[in-house]
Protein backbone atom coordinates (compact mmCIF):
# COMPACT_ATOMS: atom_id res chain seq x y z
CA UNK A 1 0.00 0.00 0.00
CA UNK A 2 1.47 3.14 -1.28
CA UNK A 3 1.93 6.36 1.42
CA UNK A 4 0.89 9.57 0.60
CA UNK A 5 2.55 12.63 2.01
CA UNK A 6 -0.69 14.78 0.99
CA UNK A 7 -4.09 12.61 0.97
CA UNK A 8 -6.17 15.05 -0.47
CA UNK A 9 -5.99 18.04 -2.61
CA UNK A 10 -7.37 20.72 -5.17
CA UNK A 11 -9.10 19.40 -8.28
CA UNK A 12 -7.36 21.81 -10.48
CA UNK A 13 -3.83 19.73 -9.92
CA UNK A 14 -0.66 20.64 -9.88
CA UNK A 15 -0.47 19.73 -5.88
CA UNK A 16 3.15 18.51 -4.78
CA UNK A 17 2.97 14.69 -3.34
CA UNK A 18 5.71 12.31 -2.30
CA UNK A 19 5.13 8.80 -2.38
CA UNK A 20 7.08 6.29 -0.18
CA UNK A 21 7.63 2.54 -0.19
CA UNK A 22 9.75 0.06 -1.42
CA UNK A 23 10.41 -1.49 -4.53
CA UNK A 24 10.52 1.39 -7.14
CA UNK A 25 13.30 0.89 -8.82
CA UNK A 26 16.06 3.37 -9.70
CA UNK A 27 14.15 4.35 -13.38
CA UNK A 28 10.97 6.57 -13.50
CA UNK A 29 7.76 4.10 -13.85
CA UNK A 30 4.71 5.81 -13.86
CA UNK A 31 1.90 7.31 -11.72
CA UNK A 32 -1.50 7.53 -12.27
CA UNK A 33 -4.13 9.44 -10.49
CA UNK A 34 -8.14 7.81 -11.13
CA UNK A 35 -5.77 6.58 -14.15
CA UNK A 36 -4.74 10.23 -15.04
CA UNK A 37 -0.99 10.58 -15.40
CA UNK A 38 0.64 12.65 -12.61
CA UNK A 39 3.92 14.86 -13.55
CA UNK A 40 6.64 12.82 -12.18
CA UNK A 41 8.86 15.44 -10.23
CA UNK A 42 11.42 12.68 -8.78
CA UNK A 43 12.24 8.93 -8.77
CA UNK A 44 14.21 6.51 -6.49
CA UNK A 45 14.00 3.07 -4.74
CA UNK A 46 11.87 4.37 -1.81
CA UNK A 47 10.29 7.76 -2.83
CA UNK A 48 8.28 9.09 -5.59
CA UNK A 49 7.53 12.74 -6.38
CA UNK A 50 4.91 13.71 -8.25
CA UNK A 51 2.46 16.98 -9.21
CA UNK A 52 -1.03 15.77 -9.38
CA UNK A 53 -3.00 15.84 -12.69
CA UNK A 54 -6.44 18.14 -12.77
CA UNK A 55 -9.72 16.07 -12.09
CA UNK A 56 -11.07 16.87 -15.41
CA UNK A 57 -13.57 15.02 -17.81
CA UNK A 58 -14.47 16.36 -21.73
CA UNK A 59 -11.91 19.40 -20.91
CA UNK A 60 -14.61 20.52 -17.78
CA UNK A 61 -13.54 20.56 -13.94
CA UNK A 62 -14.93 17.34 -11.90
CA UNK A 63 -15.94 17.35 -8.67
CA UNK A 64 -17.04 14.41 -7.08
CA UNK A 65 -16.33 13.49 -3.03
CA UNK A 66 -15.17 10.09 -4.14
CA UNK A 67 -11.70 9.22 -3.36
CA UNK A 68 -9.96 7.92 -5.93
CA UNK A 69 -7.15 5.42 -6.81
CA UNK A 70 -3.40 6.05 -7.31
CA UNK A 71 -1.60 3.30 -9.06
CA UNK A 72 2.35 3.50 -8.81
CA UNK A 73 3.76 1.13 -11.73
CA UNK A 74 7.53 0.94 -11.42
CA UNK A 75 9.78 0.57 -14.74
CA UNK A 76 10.24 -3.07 -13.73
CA UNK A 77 8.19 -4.56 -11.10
CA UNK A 78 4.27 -4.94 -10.35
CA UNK A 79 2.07 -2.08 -9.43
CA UNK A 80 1.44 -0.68 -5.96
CA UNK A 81 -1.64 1.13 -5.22
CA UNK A 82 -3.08 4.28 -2.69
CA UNK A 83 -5.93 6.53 -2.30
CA UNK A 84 -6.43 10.33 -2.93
CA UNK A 85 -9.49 12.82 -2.68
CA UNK A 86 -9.72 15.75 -4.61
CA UNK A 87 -11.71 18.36 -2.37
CA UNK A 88 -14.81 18.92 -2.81
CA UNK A 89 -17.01 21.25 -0.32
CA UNK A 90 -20.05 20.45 1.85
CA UNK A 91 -22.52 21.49 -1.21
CA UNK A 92 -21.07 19.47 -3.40
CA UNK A 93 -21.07 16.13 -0.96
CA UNK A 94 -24.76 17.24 -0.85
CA UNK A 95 -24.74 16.93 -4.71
CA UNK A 96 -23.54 13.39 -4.19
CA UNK A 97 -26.47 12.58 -2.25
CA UNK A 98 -28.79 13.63 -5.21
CA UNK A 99 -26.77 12.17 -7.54
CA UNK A 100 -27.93 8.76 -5.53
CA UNK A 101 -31.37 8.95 -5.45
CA UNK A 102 -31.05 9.96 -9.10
CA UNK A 103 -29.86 6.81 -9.97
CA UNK A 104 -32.02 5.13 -7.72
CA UNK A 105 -35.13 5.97 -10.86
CA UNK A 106 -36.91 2.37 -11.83
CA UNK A 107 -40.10 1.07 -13.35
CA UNK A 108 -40.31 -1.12 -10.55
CA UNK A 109 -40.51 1.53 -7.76
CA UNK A 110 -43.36 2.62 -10.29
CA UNK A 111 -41.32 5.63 -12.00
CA UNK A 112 -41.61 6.37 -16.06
CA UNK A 113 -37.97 5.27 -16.73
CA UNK A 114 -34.88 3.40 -15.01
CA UNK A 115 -32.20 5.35 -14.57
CA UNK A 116 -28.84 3.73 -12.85
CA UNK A 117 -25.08 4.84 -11.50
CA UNK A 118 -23.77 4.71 -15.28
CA UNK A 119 -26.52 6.89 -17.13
CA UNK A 120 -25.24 9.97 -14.89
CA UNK A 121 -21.79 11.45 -14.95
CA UNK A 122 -19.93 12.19 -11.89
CA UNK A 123 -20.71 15.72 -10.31
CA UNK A 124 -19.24 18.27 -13.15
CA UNK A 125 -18.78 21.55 -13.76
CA UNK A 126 -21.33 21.57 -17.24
CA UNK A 127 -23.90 19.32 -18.42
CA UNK A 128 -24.05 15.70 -19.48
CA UNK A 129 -22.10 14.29 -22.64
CA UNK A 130 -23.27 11.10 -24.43
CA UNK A 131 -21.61 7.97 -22.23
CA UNK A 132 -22.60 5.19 -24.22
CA UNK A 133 -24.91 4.14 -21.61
CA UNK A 134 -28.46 3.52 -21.81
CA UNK A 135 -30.83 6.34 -21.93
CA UNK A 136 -31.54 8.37 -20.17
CA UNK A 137 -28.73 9.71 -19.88
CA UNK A 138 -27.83 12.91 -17.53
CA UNK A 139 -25.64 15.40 -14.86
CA UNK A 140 -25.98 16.81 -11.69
CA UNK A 141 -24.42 20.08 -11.30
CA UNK A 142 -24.00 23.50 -9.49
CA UNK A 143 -25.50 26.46 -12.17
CA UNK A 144 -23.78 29.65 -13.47
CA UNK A 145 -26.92 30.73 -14.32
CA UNK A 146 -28.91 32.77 -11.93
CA UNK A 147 -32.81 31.44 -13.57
CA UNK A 148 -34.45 33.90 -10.93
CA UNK A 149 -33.06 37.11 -12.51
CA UNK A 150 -34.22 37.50 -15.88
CA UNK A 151 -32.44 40.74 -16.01
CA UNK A 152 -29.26 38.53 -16.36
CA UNK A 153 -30.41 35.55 -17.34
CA UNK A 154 -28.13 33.48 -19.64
CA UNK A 155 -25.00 35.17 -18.71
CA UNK A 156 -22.75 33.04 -16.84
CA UNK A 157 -22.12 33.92 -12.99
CA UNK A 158 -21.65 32.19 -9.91
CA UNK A 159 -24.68 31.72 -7.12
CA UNK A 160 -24.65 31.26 -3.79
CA UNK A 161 -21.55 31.92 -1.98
CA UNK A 162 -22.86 35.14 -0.35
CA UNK A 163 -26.86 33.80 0.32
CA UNK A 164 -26.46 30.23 1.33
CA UNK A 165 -28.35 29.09 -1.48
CA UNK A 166 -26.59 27.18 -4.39
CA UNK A 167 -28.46 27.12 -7.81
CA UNK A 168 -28.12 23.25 -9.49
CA UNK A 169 -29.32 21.92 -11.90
CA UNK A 170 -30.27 17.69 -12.92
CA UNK A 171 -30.47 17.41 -16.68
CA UNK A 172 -30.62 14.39 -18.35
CA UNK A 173 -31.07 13.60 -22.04
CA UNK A 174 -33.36 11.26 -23.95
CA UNK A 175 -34.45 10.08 -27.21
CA UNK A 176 -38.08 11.12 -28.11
CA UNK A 177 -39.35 7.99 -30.23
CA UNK A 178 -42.99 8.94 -32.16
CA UNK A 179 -43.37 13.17 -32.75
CA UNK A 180 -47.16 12.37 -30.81
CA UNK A 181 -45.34 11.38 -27.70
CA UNK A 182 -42.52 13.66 -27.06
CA UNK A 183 -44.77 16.17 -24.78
CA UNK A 184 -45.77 13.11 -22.51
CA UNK A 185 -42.29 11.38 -22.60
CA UNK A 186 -40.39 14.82 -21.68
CA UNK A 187 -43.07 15.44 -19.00
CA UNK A 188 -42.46 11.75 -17.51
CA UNK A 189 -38.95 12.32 -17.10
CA UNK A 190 -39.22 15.34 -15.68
CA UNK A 191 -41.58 14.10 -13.32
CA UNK A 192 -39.09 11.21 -12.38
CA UNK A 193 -36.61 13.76 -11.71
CA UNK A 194 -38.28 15.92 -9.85
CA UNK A 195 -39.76 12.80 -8.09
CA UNK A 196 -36.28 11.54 -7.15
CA UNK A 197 -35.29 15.07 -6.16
CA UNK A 198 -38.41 14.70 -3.47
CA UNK A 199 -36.78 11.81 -2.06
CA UNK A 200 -33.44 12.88 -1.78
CA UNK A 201 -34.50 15.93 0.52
CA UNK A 202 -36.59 13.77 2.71
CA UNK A 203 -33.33 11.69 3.34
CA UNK A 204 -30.78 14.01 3.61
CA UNK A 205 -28.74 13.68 5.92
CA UNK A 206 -26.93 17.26 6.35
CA UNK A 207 -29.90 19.00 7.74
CA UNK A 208 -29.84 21.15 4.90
CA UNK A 209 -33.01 22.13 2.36
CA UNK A 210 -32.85 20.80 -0.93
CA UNK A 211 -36.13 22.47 -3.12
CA UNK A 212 -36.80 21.30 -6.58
CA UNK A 213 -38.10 25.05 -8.58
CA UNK A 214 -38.90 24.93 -11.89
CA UNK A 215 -38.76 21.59 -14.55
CA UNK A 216 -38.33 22.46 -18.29
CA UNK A 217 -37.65 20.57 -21.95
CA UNK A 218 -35.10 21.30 -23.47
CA UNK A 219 -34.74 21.77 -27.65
CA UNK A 220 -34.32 18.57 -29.47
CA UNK A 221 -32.21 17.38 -32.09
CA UNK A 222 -34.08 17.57 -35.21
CA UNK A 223 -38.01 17.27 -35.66
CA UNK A 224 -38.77 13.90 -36.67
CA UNK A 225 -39.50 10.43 -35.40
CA UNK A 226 -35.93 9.11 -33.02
CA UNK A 227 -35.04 12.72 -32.04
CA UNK A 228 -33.52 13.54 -28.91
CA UNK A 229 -34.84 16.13 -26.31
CA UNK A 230 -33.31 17.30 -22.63
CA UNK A 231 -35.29 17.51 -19.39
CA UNK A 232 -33.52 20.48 -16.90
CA UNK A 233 -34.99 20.05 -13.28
CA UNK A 234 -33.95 23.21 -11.17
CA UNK A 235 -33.28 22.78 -7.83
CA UNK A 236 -31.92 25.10 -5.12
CA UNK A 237 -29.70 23.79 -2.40
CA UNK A 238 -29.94 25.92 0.80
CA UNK A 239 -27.81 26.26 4.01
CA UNK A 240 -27.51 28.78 7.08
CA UNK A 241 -23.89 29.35 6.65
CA UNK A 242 -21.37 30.36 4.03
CA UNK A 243 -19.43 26.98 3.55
CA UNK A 244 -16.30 25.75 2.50
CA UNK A 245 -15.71 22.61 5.03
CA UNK A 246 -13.36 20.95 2.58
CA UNK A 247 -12.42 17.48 2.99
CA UNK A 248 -8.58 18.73 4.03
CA UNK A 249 -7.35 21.27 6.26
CA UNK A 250 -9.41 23.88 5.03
CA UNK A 251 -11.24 25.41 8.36
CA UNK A 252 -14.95 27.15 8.66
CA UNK A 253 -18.51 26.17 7.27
């Protein structure tokens, strides 16, 4: 089991970390980082310096509360393996929590659609790419977009840090099927969603307000029969104090 001097860090990289052990070897191997290569600093036999590499997926900032798994692979010798959490803050372990009940959708609990861990990407900075999964497909995220303010609205600003209140948004993507169902089929998932959403406050365990606002389609892609539409479900995340209670050092909430 690799040692870390630094077990957690900022998800923008570039973080210094020295790993120590045994068994390296005297030539550079490798190091990997949730199988993102880390910027080898220095090698030797016992001690490994590295910068970490930015938690990013599609080119967009990831933030998920999930530690992750470093994988030392010497030039010539087997692998050796350690743990690392890029910090995240309080709102987005909150996230997290949605993010669970989101996947928790089924047409056996008597929702519209099933919707499981690998139809929704990790917590991101943006919204959801095509995965290869199953549809629906979708994100959690925290909004630039302040949807209360029409006076601003589509310009790109962050929310929250001075009210308490973080904007999100859970958007997931679909494909429509017959042009005489897309109302009721963008309606159902939006209901799941907001559904899910529901659930997710009455469990939450942070003591914390999580209030679904406003549910909306989004445009599709093209106007015919096997299109594919969006479903945006607003929701606003609220807490009494300013917080940054990162999982490191990081002091105040």
């Amino acid at each position: 089991m690799l040692s870390l001097s630094i077990s957690n860090g900022t998800p923008f990289g570039g973080q210094t970390v020295t790993i120590t052990g045994s068994g390296f070897g005297a030539s550079a191997g490798g190091v990997t980082f949730e199988s993102r290569a880390a910027d080898v600093v220095s090698w030797s036999a016992g001690s490994v310096v590295v910068k970490t590499p930015r938690r990013s997926t599609g080119g967009r900032l990831t933030i998920d509360p999930t530690p992750v798994a470093v994988v030392l692979t010497p030039a010539v010798g087997a692998p050796d393996s350690g743990a690392y959490t890029y910090n995240c803050t309080r709102w987005d372990r909150i996230l997290a929590h949605v993010r669970t009940y989101l996947a928790q959708i089924h047409v056996d609990r008597g929702d519209y659609f099933t919707i499981g861990e690998s139809q929704i990407l990790g917590l991101k900075m943006g919204g959801p790419d095509d995965t290869g999964a199953p549809m629906p497909q979708g994100a959690v995220y925290r909004s630039m977009i302040d949807y209360t303010d029409t006076a601003t609205a589509g310009l790109d600003k962050p929310h929250g840090f001075a009210t308490g209140t973080m904007k999100c948004v859970a958007q997931f993507v679909c494909d429509l099927g017959d042009l005489a169902d897309w109302d009721f089929t963008l309606g159902a998932l939006g209901a799941d969603v907001w559904r899910a959403l529901r659930f997710a406050r009455q469990a939450d365990p942070y003591g914390i307000d999580i209030r679904p606002v406003r549910v909306y389609p989004g445009p599709a892609e093209g106007k015919e029969d096997g299109a594919r539409g969006s479903v945006s479900v607003e929701f606003d995340i609220e807490l009494k104090h300013i917080t940054t209670n990162m999982n490191s050092n990081t002091q105040g909430e």
